[in-house]
Protein backbone atom coordinates (compact mmCIF):
# COMPACT_ATOMS: atom_id res chain seq x y z
CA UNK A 1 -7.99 -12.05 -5.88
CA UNK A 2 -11.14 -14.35 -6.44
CA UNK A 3 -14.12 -12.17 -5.91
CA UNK A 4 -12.60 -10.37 -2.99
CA UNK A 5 -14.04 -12.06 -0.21
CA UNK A 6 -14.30 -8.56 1.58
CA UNK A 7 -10.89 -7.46 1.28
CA UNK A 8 -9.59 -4.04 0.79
CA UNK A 9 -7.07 -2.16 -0.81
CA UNK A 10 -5.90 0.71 0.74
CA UNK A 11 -3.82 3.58 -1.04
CA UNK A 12 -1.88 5.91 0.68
CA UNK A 13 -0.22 8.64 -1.50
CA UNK A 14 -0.36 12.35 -0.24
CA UNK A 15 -0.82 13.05 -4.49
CA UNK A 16 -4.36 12.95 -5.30
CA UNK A 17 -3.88 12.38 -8.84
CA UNK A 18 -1.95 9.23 -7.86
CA UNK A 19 -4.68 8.24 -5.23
CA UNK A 20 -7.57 8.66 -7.97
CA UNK A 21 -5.67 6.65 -10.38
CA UNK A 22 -4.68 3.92 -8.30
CA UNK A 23 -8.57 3.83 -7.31
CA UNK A 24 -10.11 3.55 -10.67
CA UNK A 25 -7.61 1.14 -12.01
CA UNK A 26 -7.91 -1.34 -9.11
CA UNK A 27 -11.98 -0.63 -9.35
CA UNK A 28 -11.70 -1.46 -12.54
CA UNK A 29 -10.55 -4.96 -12.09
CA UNK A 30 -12.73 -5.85 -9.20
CA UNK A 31 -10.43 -4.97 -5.98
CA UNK A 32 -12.07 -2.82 -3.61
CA UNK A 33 -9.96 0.17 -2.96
CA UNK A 34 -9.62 2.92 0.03
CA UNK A 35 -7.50 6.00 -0.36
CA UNK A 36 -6.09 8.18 2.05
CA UNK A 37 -3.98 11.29 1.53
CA UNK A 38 -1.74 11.70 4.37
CA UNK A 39 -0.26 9.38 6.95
CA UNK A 40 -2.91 10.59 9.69
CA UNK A 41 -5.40 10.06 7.90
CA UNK A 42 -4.70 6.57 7.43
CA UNK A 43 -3.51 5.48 10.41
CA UNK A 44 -6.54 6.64 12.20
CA UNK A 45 -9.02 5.77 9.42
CA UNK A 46 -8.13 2.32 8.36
CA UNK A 47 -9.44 -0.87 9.95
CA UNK A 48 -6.85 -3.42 10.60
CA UNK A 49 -9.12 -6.10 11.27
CA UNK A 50 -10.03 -6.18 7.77
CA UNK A 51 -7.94 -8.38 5.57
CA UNK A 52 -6.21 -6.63 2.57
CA UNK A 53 -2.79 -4.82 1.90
CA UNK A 54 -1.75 -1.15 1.08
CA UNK A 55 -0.09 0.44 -1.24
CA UNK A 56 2.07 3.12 0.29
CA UNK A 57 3.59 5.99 -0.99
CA UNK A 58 7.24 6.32 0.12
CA UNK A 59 7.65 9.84 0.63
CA UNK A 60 5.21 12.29 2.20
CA UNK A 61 4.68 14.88 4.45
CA UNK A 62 3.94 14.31 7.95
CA UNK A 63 5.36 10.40 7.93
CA UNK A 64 7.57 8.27 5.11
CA UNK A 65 6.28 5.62 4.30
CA UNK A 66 8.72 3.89 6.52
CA UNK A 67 7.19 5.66 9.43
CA UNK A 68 3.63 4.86 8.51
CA UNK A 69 4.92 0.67 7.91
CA UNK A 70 6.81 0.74 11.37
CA UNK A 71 3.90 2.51 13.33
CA UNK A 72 2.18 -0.79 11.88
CA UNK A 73 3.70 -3.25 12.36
CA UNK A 74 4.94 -2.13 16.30
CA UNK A 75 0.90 -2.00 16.19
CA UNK A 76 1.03 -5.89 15.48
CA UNK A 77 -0.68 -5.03 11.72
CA UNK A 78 0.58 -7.49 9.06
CA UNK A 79 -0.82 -7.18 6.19
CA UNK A 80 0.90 -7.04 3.25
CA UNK A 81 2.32 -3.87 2.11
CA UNK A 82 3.82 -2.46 -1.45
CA UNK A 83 6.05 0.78 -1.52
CA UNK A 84 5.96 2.79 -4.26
CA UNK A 85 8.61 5.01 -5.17
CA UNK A 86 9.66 7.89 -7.09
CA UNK A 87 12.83 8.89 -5.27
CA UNK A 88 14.56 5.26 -4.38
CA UNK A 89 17.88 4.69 -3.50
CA UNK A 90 19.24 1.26 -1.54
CA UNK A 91 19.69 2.32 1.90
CA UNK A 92 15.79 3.40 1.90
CA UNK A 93 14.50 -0.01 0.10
CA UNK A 94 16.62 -2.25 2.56
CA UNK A 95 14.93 -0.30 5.49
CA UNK A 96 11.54 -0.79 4.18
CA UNK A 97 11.94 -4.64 2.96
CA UNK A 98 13.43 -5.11 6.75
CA UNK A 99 10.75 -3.47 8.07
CA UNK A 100 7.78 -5.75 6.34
CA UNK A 101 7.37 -4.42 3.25
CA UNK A 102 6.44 -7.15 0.22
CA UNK A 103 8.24 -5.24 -2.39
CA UNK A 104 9.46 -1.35 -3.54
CA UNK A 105 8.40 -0.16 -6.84
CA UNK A 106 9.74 2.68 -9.27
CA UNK A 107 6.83 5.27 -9.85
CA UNK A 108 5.53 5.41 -12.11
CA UNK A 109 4.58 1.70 -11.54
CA UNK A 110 3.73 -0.99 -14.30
CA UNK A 111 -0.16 -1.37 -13.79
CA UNK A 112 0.75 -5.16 -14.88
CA UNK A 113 3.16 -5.69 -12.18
CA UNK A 114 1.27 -3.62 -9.50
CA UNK A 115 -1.86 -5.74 -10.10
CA UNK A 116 -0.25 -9.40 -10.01
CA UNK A 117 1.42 -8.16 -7.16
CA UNK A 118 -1.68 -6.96 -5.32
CA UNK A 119 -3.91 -10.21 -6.41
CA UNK A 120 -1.15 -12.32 -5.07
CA UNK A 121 -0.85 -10.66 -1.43
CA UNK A 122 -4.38 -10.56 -1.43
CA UNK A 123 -4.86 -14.15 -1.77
CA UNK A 124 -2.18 -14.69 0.40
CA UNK A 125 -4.04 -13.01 3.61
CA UNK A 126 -6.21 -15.71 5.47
């Protein structure tokens, strides 16, 4: 991401540890971040005209993550999205890659891959 030209990256994990720690590692390199602990908040709290991606916790109360990525995208929302995982199996990753998402990661993730993964959707949104 070069200088972040106003984007945003927004974390959705119902675990606040998670949340915090996404945060302060992605502050930490520069890229803005936005965290949200449920699906409600999010989806009502988020602004989808700003360009970024999210990182989206797959399971959580309320709304998967598959859930929270469909509502999206049947809202016309593409930005880029990476699902992290604790609990992954096939079925659930081929759902989530059909439905839009960039990529599904193991939790806990590797903070190397995460962030080359993030900079590069980033600078892939217009």
């Amino acid at each position: 991401m070069t200088g972040g030209k106003g984007r945003l990256v927004y974390v959705l994990d119902d675990d606040e540890a998670v949340r915090d720690s996404l945060c302060f590692l992605l502050t930490s390199h520069g890229i803005a971040c936005e965290a949200f602990g449920s699906p409600p908040e999010f989806l009502g709290g988020f602004d989808p005209a700003r360009a970024g991606c999210l990182v989206l916790d797959l399971h959580m109360p309320w709304l998967s993550g598959l859930e929270v990525l469909e509502k999206l995208r049947s809202r016309g929302v593409t930005m880029p999205v990476i699902v992290v995982s604790g609990r992954r199996n096939s079925a659930s990753d081929a759902a989530l890659l059909e439905a839009g998402a960039l990529i599904v990661l193991n939790k806990p993730v590797d903070v190397g891959e995460l962030l080359a993964l993030i900079r590069a959707a980033m600078d892939a949104v217009p």
